[in-house]
PDB file of N, CA and C in Angstrom:
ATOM      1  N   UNK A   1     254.596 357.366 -10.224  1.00  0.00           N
ATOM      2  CA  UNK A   1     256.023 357.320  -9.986  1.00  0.00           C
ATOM      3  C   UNK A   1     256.416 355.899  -9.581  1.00  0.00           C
ATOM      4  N   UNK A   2     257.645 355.680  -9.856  1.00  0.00           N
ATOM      5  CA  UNK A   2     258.076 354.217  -9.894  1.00  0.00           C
ATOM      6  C   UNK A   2     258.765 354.186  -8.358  1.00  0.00           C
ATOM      7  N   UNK A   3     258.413 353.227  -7.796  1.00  0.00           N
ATOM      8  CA  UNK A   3     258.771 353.190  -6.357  1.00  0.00           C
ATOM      9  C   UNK A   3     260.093 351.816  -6.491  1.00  0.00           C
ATOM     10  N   UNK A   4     261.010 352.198  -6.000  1.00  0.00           N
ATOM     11  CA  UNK A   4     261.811 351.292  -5.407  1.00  0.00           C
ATOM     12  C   UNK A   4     262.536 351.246  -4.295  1.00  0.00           C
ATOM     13  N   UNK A   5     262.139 349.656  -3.808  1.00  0.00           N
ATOM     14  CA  UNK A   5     262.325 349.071  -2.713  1.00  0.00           C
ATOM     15  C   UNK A   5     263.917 348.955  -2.165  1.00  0.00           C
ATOM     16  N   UNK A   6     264.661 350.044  -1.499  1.00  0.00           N
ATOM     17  CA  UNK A   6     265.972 349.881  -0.809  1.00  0.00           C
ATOM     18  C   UNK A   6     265.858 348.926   0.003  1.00  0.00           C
ATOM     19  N   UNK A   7     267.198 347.678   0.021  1.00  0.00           N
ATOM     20  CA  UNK A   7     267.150 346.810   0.801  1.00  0.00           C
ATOM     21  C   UNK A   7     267.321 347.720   2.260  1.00  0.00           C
ATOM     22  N   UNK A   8     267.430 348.371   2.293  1.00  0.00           N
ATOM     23  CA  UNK A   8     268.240 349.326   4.048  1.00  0.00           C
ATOM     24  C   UNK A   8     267.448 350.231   3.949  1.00  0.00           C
ATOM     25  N   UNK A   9     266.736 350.876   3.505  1.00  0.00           N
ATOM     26  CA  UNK A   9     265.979 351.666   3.769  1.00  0.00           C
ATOM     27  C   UNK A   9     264.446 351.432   3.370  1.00  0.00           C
ATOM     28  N   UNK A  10     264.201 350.701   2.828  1.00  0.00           N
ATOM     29  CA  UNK A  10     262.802 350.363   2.275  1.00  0.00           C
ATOM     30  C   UNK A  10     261.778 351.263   0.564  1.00  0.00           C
ATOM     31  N   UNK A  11     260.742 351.124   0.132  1.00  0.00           N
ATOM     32  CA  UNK A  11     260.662 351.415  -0.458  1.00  0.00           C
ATOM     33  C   UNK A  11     260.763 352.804  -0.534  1.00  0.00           C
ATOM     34  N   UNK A  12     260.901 353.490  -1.887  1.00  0.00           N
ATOM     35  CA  UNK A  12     261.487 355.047  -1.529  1.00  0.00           C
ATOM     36  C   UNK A  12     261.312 355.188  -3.283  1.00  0.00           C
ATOM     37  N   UNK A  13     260.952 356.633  -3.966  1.00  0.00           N
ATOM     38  CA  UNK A  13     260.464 357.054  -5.537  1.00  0.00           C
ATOM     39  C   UNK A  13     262.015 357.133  -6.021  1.00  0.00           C
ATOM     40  N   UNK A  14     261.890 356.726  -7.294  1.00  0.00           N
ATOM     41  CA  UNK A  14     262.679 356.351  -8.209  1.00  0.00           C
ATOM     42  C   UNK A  14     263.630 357.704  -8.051  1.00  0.00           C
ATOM     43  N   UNK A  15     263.530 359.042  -8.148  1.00  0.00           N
ATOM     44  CA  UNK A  15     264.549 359.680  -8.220  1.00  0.00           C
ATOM     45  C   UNK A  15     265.796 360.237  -7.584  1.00  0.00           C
ATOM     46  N   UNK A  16     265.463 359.130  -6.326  1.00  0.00           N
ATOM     47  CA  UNK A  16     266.374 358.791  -5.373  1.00  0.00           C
ATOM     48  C   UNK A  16     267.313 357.901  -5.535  1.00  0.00           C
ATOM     49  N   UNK A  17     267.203 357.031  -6.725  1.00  0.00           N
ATOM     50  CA  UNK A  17     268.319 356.134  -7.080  1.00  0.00           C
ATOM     51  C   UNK A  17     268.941 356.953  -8.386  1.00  0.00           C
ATOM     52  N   UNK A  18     270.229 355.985  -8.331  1.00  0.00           N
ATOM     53  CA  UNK A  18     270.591 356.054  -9.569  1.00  0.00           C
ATOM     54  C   UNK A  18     271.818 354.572 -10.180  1.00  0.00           C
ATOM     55  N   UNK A  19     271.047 354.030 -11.693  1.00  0.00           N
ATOM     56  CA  UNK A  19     271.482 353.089 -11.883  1.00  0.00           C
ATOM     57  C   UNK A  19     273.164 352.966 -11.602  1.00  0.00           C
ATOM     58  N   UNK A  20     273.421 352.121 -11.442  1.00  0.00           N
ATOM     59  CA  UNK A  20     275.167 351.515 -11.712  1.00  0.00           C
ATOM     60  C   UNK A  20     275.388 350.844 -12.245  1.00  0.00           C
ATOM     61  N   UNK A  21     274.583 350.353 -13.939  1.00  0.00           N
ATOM     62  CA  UNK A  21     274.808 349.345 -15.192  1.00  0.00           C
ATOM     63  C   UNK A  21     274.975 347.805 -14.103  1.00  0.00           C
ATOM     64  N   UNK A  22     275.503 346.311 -14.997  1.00  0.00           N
ATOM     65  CA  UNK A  22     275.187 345.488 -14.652  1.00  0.00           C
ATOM     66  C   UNK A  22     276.215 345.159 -13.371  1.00  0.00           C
ATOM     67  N   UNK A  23     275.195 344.123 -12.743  1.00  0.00           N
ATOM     68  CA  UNK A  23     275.182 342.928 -11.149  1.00  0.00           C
ATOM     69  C   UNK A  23     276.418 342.208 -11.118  1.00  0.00           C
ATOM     70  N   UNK A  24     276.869 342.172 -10.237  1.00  0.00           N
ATOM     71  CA  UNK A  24     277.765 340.788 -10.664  1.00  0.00           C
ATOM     72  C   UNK A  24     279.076 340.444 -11.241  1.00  0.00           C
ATOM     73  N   UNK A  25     279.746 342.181 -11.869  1.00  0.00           N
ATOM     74  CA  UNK A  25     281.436 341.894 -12.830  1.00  0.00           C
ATOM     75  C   UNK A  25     281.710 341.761 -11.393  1.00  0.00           C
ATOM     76  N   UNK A  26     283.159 340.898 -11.708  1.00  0.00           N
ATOM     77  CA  UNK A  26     283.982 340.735 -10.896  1.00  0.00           C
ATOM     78  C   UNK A  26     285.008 341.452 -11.627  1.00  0.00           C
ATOM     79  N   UNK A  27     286.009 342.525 -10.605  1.00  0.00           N
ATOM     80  CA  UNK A  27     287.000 343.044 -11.401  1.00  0.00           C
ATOM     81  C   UNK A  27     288.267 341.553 -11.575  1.00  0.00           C
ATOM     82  N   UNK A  28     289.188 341.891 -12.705  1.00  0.00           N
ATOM     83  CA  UNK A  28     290.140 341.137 -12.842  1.00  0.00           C
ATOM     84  C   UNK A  28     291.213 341.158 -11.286  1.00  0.00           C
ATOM     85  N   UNK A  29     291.896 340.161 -11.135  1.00  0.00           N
ATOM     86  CA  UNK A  29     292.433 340.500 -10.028  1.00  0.00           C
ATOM     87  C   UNK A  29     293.735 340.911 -10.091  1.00  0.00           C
ATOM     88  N   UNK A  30     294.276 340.764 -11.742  1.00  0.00           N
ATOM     89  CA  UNK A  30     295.543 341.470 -12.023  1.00  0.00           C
ATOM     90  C   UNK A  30     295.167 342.346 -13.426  1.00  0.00           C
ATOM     91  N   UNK A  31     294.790 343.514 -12.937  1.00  0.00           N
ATOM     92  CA  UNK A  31     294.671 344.001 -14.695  1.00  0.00           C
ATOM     93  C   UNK A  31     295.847 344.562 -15.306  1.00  0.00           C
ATOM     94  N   UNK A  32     296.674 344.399 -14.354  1.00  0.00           N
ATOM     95  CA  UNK A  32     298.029 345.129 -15.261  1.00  0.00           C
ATOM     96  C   UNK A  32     298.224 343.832 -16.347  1.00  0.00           C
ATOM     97  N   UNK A  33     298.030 343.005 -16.156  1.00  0.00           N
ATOM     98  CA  UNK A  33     298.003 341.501 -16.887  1.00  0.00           C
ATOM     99  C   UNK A  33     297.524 341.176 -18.130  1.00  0.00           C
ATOM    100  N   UNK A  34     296.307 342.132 -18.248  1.00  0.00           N
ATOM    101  CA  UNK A  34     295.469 341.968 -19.566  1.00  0.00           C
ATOM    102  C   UNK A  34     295.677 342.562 -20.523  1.00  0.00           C
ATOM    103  N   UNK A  35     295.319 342.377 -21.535  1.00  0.00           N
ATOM    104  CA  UNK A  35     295.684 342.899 -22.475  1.00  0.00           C
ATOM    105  C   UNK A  35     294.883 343.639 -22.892  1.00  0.00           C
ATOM    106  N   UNK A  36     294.870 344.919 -24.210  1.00  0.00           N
ATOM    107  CA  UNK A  36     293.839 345.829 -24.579  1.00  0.00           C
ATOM    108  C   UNK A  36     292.443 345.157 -24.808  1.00  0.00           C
ATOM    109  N   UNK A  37     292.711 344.389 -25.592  1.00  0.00           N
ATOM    110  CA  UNK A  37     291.170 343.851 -25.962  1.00  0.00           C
ATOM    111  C   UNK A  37     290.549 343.152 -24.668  1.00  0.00           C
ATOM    112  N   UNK A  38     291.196 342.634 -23.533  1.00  0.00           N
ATOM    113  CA  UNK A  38     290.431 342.059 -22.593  1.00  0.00           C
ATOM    114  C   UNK A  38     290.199 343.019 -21.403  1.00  0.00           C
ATOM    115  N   UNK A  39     290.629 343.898 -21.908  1.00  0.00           N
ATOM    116  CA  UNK A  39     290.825 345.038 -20.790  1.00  0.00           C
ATOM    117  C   UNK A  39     289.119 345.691 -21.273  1.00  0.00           C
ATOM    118  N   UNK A  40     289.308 346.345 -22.499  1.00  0.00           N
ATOM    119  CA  UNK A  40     288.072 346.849 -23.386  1.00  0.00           C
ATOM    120  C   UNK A  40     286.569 346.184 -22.750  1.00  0.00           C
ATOM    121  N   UNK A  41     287.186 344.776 -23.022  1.00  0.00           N
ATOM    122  CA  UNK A  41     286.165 344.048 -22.873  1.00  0.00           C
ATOM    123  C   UNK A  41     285.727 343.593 -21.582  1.00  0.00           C
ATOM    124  N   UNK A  42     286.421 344.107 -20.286  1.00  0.00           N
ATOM    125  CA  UNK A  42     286.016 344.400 -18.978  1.00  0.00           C
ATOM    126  C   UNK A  42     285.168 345.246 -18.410  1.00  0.00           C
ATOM    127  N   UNK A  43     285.663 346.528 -19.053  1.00  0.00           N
ATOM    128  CA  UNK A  43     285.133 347.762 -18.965  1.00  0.00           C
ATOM    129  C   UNK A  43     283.794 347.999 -19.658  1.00  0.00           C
ATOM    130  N   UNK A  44     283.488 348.072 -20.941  1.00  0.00           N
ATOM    131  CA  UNK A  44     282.581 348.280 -21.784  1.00  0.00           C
ATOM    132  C   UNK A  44     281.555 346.968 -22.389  1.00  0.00           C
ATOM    133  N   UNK A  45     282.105 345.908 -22.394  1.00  0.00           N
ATOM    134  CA  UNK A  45     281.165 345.201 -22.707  1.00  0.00           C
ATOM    135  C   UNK A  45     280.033 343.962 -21.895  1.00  0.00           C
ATOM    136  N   UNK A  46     278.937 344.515 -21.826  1.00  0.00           N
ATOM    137  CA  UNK A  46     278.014 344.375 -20.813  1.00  0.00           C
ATOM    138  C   UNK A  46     276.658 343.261 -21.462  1.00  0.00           C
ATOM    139  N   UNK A  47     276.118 342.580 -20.930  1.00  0.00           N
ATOM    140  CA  UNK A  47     275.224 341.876 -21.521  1.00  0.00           C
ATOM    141  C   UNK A  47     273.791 342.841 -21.472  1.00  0.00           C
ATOM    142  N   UNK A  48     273.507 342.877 -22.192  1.00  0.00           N
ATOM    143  CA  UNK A  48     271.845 343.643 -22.241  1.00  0.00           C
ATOM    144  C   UNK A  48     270.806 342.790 -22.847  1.00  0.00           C
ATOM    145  N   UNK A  49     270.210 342.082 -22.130  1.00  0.00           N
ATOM    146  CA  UNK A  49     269.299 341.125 -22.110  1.00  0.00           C
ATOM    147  C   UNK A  49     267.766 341.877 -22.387  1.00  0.00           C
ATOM    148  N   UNK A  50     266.713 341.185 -23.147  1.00  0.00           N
ATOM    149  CA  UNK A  50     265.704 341.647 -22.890  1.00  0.00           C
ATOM    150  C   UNK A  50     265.141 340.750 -21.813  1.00  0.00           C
ATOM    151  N   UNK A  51     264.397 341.219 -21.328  1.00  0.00           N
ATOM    152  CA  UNK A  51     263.786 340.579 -19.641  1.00  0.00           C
ATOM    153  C   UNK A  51     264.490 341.041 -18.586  1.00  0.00           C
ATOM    154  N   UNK A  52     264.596 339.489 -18.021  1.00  0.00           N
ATOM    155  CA  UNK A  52     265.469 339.842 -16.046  1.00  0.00           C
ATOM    156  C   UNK A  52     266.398 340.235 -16.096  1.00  0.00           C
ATOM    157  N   UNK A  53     266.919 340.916 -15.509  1.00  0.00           N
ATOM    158  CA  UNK A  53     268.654 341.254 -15.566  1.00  0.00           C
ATOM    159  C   UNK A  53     268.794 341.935 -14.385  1.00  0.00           C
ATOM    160  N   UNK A  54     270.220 341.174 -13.889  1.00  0.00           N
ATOM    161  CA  UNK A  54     271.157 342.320 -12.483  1.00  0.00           C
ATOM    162  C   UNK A  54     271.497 343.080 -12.303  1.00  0.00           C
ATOM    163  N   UNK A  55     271.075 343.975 -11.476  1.00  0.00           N
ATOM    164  CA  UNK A  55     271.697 345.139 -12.235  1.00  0.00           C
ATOM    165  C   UNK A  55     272.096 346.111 -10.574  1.00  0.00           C
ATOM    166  N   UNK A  56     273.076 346.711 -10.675  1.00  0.00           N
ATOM    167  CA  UNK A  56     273.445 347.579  -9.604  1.00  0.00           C
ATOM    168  C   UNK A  56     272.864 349.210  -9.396  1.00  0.00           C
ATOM    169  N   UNK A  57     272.019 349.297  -8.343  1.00  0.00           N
ATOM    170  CA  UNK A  57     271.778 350.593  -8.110  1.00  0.00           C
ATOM    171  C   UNK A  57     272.689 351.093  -6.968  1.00  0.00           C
ATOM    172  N   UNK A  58     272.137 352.501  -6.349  1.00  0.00           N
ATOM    173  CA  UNK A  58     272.597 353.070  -5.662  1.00  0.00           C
ATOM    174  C   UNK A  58     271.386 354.140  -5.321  1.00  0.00           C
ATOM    175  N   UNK A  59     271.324 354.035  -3.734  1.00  0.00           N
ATOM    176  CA  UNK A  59     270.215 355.117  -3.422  1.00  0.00           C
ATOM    177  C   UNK A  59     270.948 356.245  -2.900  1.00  0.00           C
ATOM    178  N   UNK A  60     271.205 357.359  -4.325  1.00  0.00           N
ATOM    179  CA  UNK A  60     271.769 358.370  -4.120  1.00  0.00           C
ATOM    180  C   UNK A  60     271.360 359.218  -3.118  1.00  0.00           C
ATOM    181  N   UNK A  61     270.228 359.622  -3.040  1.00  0.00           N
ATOM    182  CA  UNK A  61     269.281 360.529  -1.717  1.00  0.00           C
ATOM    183  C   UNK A  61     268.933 359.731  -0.853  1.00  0.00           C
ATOM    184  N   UNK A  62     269.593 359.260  -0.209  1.00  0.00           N
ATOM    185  CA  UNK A  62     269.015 358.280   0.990  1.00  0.00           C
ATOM    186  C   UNK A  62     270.582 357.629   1.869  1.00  0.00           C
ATOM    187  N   UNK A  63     270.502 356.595   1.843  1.00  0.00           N
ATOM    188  CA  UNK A  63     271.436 356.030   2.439  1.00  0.00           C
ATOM    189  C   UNK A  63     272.950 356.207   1.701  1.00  0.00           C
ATOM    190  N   UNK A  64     272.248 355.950   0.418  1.00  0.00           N
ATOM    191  CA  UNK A  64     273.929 356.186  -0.190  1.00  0.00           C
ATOM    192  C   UNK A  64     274.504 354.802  -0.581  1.00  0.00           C
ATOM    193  N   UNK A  65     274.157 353.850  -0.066  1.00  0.00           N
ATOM    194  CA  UNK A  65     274.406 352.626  -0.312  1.00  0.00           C
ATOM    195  C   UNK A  65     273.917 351.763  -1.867  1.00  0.00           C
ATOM    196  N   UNK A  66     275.030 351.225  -2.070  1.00  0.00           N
ATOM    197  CA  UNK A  66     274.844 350.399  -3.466  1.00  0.00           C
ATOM    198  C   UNK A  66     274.218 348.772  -3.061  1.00  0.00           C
ATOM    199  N   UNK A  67     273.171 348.341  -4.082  1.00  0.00           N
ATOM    200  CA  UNK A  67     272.432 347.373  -3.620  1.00  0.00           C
ATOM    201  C   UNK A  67     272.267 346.453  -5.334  1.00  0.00           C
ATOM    202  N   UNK A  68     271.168 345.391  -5.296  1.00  0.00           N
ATOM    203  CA  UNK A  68     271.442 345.103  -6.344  1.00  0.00           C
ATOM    204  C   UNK A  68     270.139 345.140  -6.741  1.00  0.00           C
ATOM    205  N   UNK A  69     269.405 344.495  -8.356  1.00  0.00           N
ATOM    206  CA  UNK A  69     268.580 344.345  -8.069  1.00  0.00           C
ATOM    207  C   UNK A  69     268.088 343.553  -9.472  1.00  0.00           C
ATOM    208  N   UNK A  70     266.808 342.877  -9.510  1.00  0.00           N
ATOM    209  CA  UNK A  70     266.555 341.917 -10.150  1.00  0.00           C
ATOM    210  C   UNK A  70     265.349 342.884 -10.950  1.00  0.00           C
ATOM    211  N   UNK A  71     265.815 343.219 -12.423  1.00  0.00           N
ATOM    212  CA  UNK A  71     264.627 344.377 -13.139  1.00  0.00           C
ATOM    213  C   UNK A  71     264.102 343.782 -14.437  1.00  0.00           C
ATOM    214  N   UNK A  72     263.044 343.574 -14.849  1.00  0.00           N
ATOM    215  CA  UNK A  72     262.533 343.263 -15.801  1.00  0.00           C
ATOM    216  C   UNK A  72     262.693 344.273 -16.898  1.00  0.00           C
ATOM    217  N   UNK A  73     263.554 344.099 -17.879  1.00  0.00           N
ATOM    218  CA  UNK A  73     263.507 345.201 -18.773  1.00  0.00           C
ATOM    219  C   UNK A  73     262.553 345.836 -20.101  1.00  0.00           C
ATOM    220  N   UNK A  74     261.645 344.852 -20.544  1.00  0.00           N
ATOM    221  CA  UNK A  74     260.726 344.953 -21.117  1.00  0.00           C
ATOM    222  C   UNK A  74     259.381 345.569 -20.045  1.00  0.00           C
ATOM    223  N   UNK A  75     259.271 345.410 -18.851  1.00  0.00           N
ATOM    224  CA  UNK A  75     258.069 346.126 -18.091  1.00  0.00           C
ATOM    225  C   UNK A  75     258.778 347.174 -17.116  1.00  0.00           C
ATOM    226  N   UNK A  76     259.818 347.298 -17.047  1.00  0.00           N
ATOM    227  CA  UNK A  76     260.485 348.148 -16.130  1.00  0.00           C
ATOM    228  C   UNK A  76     260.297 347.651 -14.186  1.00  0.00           C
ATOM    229  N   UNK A  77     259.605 346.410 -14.347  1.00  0.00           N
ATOM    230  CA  UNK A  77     259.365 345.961 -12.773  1.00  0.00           C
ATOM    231  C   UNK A  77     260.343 345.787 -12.306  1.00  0.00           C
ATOM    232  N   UNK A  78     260.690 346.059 -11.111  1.00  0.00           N
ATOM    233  CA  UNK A  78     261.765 345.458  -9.993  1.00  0.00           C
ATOM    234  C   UNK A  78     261.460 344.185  -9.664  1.00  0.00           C
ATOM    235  N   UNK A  79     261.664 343.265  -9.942  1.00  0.00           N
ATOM    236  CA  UNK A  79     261.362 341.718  -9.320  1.00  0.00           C
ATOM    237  C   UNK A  79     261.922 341.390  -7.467  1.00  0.00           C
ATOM    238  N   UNK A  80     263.150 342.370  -7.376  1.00  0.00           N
ATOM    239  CA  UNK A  80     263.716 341.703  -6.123  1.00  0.00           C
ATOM    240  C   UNK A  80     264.743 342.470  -6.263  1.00  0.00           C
ATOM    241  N   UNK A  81     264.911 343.215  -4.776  1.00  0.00           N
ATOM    242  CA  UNK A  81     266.055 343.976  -4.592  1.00  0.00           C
ATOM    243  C   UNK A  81     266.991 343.502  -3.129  1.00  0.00           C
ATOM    244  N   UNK A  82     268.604 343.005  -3.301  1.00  0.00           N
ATOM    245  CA  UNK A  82     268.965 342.738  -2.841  1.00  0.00           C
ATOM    246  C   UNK A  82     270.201 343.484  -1.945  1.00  0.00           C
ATOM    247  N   UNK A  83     270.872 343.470  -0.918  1.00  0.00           N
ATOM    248  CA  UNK A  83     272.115 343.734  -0.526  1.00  0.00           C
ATOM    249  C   UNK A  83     273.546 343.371  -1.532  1.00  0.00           C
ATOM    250  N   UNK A  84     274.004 344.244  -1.766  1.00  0.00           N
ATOM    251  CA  UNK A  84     275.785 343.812  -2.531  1.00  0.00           C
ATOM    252  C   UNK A  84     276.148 342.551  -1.678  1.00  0.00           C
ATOM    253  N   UNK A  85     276.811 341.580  -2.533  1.00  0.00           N
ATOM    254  CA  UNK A  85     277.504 340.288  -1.721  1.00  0.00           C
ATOM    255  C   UNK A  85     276.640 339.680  -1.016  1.00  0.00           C
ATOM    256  N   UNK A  86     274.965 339.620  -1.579  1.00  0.00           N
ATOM    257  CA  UNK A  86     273.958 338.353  -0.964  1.00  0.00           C
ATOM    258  C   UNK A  86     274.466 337.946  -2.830  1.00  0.00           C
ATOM    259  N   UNK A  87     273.468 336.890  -2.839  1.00  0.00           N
ATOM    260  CA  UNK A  87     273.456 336.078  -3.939  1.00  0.00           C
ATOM    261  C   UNK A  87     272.547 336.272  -4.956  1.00  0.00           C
ATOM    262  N   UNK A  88     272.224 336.338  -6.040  1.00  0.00           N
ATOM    263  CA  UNK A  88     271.200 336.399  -6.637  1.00  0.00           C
ATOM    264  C   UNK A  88     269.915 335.528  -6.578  1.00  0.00           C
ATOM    265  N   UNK A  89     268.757 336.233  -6.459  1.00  0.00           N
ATOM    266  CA  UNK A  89     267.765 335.304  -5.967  1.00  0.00           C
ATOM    267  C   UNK A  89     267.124 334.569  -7.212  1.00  0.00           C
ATOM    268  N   UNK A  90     266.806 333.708  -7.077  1.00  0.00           N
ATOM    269  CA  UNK A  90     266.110 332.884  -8.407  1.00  0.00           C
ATOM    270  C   UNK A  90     264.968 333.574  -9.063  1.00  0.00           C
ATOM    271  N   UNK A  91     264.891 333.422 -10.249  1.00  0.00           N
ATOM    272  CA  UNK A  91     264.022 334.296 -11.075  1.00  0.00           C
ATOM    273  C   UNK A  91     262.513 333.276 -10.491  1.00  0.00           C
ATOM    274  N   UNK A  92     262.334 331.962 -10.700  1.00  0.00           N
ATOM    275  CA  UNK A  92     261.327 331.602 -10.461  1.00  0.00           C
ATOM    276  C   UNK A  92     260.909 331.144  -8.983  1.00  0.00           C
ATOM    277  N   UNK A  93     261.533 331.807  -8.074  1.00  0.00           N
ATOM    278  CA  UNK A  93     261.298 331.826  -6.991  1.00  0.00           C
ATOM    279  C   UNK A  93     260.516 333.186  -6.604  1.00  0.00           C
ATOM    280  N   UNK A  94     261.348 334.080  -7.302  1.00  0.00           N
ATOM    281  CA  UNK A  94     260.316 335.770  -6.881  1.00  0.00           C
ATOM    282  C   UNK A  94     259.380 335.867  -7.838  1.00  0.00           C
ATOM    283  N   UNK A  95     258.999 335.281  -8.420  1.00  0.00           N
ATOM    284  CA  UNK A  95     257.692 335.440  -9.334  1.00  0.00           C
ATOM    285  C   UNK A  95     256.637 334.359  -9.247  1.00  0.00           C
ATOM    286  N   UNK A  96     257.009 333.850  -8.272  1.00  0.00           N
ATOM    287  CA  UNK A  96     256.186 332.628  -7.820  1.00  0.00           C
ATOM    288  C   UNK A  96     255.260 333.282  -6.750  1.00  0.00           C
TER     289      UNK A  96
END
């Protein structure tokens, strides 16, 4: 079983989370403003990288709290799991 590491609660089995797609959108700060296609393209269009990527969980059975986290998508590793509103940690810093 795949263990992941809650920043607030510590490590804890995978079926206690549940993803929240990618790290990092910032919502628009006026969306009445946008238009369909940039609106579309707020909502639905997401980068899907092969490798590292940010990505937002949530430890549904546990704290409840949304966190972030740094996942290798070709090995499924967690590289680094962070608090919402820390910064993203450098890829070649946690694999160092």
């Amino acid at each position: 079983m795949l263990l992941i590491a809650c920043p607030y609660c510590g490590p804890r089995p995978e079926i206690e989370f549940s993803h929240g797609g990618e790290a990092h959108i910032a919502r628009p700060e006026r969306p009445d403003d946008l238009g369909v296609e940039d609106w579309t393209e707020f909502l639905y269009m997401r980068a899907n990288p092969k490798g590292v990527h940010a990505e937002r969980w949530r430890h549904l059975h546990g704290c409840a709290r949304f966190f972030n986290a740094l996942r290798d998508t070709t090995t499924d590793q967690f590289l680094a799991t962070y608090k919402t509103g820390e910064p993203r940690p450098d890829v070649n810093t946690v694999r160092a």
